[in-house]
C-alpha atoms as a PDB file:
ATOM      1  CA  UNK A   1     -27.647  21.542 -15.564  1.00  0.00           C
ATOM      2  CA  UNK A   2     -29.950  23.335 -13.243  1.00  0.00           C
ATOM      3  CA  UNK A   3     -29.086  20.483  -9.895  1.00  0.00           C
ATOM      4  CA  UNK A   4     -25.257  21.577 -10.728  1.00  0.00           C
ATOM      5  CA  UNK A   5     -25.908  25.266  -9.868  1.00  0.00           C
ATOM      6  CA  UNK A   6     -28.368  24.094  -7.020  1.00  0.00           C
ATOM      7  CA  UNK A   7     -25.556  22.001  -5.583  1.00  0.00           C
ATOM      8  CA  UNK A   8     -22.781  24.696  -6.503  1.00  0.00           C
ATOM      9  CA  UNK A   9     -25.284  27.499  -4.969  1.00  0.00           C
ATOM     10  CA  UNK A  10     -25.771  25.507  -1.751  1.00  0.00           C
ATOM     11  CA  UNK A  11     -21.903  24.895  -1.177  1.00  0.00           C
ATOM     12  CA  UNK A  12     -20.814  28.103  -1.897  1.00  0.00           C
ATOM     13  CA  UNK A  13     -22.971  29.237   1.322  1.00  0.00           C
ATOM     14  CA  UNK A  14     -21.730  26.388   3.471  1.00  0.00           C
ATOM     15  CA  UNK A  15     -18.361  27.788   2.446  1.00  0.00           C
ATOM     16  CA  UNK A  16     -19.564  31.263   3.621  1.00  0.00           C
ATOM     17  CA  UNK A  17     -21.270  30.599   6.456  1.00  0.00           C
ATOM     18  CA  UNK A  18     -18.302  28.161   7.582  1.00  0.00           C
ATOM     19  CA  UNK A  19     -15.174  29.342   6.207  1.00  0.00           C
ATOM     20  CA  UNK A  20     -13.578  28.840   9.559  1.00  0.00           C
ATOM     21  CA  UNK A  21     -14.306  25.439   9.451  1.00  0.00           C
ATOM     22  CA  UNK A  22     -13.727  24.290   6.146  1.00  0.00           C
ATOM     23  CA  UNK A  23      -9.797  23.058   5.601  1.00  0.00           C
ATOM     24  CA  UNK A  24     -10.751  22.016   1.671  1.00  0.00           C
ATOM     25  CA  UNK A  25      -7.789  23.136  -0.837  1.00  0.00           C
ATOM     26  CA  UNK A  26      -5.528  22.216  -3.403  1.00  0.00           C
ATOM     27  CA  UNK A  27      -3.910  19.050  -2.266  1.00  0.00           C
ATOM     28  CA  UNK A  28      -6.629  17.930   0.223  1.00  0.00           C
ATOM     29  CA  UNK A  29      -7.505  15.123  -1.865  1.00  0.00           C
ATOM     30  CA  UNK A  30      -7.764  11.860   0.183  1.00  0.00           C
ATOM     31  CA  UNK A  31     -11.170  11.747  -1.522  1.00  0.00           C
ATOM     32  CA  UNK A  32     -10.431  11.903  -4.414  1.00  0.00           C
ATOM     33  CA  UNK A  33     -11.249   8.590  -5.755  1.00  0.00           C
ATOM     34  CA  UNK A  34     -12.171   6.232  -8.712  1.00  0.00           C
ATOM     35  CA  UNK A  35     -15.559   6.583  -9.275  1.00  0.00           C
ATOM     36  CA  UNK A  36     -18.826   4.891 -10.895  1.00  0.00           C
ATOM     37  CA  UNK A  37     -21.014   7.581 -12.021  1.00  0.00           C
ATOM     38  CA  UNK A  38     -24.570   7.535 -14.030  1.00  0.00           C
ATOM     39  CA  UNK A  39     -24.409   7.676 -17.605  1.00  0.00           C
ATOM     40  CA  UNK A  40     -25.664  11.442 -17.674  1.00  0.00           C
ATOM     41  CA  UNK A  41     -22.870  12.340 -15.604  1.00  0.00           C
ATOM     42  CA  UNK A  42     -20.305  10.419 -17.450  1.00  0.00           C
ATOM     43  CA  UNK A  43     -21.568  12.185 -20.703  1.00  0.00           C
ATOM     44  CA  UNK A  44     -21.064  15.281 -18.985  1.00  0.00           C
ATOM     45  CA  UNK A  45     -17.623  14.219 -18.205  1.00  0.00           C
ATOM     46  CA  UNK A  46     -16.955  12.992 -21.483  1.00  0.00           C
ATOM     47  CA  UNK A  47     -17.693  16.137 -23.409  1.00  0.00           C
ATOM     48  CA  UNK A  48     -15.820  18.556 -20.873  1.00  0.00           C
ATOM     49  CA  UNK A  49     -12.869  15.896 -21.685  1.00  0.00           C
ATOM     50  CA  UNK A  50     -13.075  16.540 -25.321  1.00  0.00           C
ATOM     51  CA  UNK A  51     -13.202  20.018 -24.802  1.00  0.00           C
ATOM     52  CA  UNK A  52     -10.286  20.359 -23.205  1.00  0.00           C
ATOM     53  CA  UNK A  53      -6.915  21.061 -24.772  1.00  0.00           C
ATOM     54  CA  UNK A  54      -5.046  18.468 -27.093  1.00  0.00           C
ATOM     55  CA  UNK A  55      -2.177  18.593 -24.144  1.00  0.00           C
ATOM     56  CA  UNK A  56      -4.247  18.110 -20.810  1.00  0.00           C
ATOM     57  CA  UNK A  57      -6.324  15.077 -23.115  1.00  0.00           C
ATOM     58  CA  UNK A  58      -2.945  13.473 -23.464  1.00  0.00           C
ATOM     59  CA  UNK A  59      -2.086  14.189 -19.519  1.00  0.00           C
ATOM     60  CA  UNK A  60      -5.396  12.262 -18.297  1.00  0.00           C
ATOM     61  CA  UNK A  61      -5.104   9.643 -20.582  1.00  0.00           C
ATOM     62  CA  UNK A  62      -1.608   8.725 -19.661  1.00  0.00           C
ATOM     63  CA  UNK A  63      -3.414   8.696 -15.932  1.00  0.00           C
ATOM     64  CA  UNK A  64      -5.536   6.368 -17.008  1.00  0.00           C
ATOM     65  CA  UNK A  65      -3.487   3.972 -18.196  1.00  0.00           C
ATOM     66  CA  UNK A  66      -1.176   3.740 -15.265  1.00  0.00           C
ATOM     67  CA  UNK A  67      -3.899   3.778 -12.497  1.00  0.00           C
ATOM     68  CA  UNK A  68      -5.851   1.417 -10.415  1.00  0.00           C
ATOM     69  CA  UNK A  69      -6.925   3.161  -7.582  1.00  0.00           C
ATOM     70  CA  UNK A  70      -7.526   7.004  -7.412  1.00  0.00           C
ATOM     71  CA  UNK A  71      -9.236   9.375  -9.378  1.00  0.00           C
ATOM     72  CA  UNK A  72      -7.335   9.681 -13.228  1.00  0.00           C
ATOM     73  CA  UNK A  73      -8.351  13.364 -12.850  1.00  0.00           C
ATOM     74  CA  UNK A  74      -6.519  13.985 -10.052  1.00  0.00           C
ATOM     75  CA  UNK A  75      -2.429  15.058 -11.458  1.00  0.00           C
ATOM     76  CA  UNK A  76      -0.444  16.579  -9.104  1.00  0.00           C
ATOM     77  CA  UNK A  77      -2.914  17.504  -6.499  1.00  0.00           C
ATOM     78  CA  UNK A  78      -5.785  19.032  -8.889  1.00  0.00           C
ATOM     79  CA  UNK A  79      -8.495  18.279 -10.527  1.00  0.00           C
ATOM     80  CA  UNK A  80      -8.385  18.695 -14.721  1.00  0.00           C
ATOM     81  CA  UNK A  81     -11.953  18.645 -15.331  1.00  0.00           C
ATOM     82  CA  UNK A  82     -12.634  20.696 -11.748  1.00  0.00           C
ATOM     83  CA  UNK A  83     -15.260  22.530 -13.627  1.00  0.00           C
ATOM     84  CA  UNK A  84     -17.294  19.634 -14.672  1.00  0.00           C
ATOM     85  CA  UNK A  85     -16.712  17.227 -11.569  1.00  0.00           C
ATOM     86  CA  UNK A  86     -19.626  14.606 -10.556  1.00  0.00           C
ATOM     87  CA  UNK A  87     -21.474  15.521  -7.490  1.00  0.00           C
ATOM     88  CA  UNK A  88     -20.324  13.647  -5.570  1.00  0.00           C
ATOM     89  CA  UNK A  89     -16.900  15.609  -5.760  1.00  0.00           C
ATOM     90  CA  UNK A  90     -18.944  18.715  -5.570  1.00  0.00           C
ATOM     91  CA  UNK A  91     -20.493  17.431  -2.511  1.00  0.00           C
ATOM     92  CA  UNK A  92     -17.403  15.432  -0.445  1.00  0.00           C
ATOM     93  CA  UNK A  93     -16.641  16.524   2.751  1.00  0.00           C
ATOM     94  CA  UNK A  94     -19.586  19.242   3.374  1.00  0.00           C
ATOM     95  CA  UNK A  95     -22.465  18.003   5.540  1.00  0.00           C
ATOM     96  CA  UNK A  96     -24.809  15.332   4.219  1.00  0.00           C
ATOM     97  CA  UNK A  97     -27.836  14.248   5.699  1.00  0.00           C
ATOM     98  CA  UNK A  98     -29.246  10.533   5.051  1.00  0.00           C
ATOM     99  CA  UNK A  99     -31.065   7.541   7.376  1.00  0.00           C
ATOM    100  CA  UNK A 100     -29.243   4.585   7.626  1.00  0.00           C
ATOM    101  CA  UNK A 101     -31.705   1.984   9.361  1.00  0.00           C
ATOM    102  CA  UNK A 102     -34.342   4.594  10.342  1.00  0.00           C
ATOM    103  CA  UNK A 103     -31.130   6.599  12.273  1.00  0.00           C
ATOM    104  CA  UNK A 104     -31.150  10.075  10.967  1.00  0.00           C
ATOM    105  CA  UNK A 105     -27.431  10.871  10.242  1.00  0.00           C
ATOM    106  CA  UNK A 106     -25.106  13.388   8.881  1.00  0.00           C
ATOM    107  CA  UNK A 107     -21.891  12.936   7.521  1.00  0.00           C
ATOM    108  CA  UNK A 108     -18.791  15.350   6.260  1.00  0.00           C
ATOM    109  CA  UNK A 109     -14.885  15.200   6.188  1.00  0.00           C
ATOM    110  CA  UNK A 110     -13.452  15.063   9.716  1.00  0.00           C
ATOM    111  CA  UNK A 111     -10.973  17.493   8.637  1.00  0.00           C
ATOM    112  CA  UNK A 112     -14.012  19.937   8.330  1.00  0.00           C
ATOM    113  CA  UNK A 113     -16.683  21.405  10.987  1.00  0.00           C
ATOM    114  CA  UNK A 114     -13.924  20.907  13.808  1.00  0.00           C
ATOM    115  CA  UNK A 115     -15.855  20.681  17.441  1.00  0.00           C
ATOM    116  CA  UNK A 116     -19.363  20.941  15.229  1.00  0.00           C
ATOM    117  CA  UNK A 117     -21.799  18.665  16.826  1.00  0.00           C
ATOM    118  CA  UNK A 118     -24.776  19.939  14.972  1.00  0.00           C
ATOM    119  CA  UNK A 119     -25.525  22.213  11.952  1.00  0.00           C
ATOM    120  CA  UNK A 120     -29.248  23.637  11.041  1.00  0.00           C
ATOM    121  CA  UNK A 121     -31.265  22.585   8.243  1.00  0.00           C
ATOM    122  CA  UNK A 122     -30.577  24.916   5.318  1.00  0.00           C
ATOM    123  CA  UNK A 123     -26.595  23.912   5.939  1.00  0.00           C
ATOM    124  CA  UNK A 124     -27.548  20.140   5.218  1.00  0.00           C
ATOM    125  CA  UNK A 125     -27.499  18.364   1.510  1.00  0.00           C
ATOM    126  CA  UNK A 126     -30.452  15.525   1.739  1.00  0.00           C
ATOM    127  CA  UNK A 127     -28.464  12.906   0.254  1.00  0.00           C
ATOM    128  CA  UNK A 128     -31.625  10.792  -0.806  1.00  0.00           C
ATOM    129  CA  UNK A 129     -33.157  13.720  -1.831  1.00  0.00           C
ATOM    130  CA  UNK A 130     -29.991  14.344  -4.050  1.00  0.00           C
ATOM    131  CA  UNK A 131     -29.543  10.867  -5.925  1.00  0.00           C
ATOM    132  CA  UNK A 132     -33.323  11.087  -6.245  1.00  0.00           C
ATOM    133  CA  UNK A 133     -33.152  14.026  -8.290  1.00  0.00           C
ATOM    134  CA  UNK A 134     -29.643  12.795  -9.897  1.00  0.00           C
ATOM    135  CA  UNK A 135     -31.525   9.557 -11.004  1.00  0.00           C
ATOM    136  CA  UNK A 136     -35.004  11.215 -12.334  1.00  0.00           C
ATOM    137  CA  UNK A 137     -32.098  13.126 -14.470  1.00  0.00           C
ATOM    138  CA  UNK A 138     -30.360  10.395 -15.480  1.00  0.00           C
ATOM    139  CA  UNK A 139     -33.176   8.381 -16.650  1.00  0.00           C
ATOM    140  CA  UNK A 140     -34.772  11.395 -18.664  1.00  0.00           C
ATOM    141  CA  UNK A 141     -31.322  11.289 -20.353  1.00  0.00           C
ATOM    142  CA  UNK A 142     -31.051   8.256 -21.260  1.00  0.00           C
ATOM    143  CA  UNK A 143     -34.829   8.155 -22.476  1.00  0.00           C
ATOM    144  CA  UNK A 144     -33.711  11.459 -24.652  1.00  0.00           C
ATOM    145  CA  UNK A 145     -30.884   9.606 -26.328  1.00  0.00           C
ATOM    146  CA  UNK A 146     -30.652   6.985 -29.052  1.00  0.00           C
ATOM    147  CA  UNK A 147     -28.330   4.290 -28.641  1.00  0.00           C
ATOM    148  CA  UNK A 148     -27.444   1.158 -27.319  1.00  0.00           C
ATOM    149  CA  UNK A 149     -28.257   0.529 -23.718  1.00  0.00           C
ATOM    150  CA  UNK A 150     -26.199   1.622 -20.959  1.00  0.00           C
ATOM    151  CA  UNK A 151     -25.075  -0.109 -17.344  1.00  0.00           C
ATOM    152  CA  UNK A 152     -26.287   1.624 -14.627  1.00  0.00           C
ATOM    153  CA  UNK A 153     -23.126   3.158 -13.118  1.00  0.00           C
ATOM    154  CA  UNK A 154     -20.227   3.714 -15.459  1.00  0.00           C
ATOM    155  CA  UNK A 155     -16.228   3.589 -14.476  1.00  0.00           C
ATOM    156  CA  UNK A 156     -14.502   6.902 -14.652  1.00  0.00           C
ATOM    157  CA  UNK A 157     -12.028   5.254 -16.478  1.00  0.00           C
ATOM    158  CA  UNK A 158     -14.784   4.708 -19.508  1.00  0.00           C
ATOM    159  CA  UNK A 159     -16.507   7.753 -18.970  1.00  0.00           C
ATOM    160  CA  UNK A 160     -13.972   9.622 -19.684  1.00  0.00           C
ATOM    161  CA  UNK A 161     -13.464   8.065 -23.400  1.00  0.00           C
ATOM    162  CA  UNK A 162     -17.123   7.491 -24.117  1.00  0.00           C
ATOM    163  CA  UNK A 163     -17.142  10.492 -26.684  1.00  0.00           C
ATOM    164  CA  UNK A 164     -13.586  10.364 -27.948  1.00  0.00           C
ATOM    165  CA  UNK A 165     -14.205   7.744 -30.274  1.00  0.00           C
ATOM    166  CA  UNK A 166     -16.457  10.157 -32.118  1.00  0.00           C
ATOM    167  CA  UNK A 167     -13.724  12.895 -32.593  1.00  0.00           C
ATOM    168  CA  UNK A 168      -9.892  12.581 -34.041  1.00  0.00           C
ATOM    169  CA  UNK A 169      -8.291  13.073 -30.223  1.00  0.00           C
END
């Protein structure tokens, strides 16, 4: 998906242009959460799920059996699906701007952009601009496919299983 690459281009060069300020790794995962994401995204999800190997399948869905809170993704301080995560987990903890009540704002992990009080322009994801786009997206794809309607927002815990009932997993 062309946004993916957009988002994945525009992170990478935060990560360049910061890397001395950026304290993301393996096992920083307080963000990590359970998420509702837009059917295309589930989908997305979905098929990177099935493509996975018989043994990780197993893994997650023992996860998501046993959890309530927390991302089912997230074993042992890393991401199965990394490759195909939402963007929002793309996104997390880099700098966001959005209004909130008129108020211009920007947002990021406080473990990032230590003793930052301001970033320019090209460093900034519009967040409206970004769910804009993500929902234009969306709704093509669910014009483009034929089946039963879908809710607005769907669990991780279903998105991950939305295809599997379609192949012997």
């Amino acid at each position: 998906m062309a946004l993916l690459k957009q988002v994945d281009l525009h992170i990478k060069q935060v990560e360049t242009d910061y890397s001395d300020k950026i304290v993301c790794k393996k096992g920083c995962d307080s963000c990590c959460r359970f998420l509702n994401l837009f059917p295309v995204e589930a989908f997305a999800l979905a098929s990177a799920f099935l493509q996975t190997d018989k043994p990780n399948r197993d893994i997650i869905r023992a996860e998501l059996k046993k959890r309530t809170t927390g991302c089912p993704l997230l074993i042992n301080h890393q991401c199965h699906l990394y490759g195909a995560r939402p963007i929002i987990c793309r996104t997390h903890g880099y700098p966001l701007y959005f209004k909130k009540k008129g108020t211009a704002l920007v947002d990021f992990c406080p473990k990032n952009f230590k003793g930052m009080t301001s970033f320019p322009k090209e460093s900034l994801l519009d967040l409206e601009q970004l769910n804009t786009l993500l929902a234009a997206i969306n709704k093509q794809f669910l014009e483009s496919i034929k089946t039963k309607p879908f809710a607005d927002r769907i669990p991780m815990s279903r998105a991950l299983l939305l295809l599997a009932e379609r192949e012997d997993v």
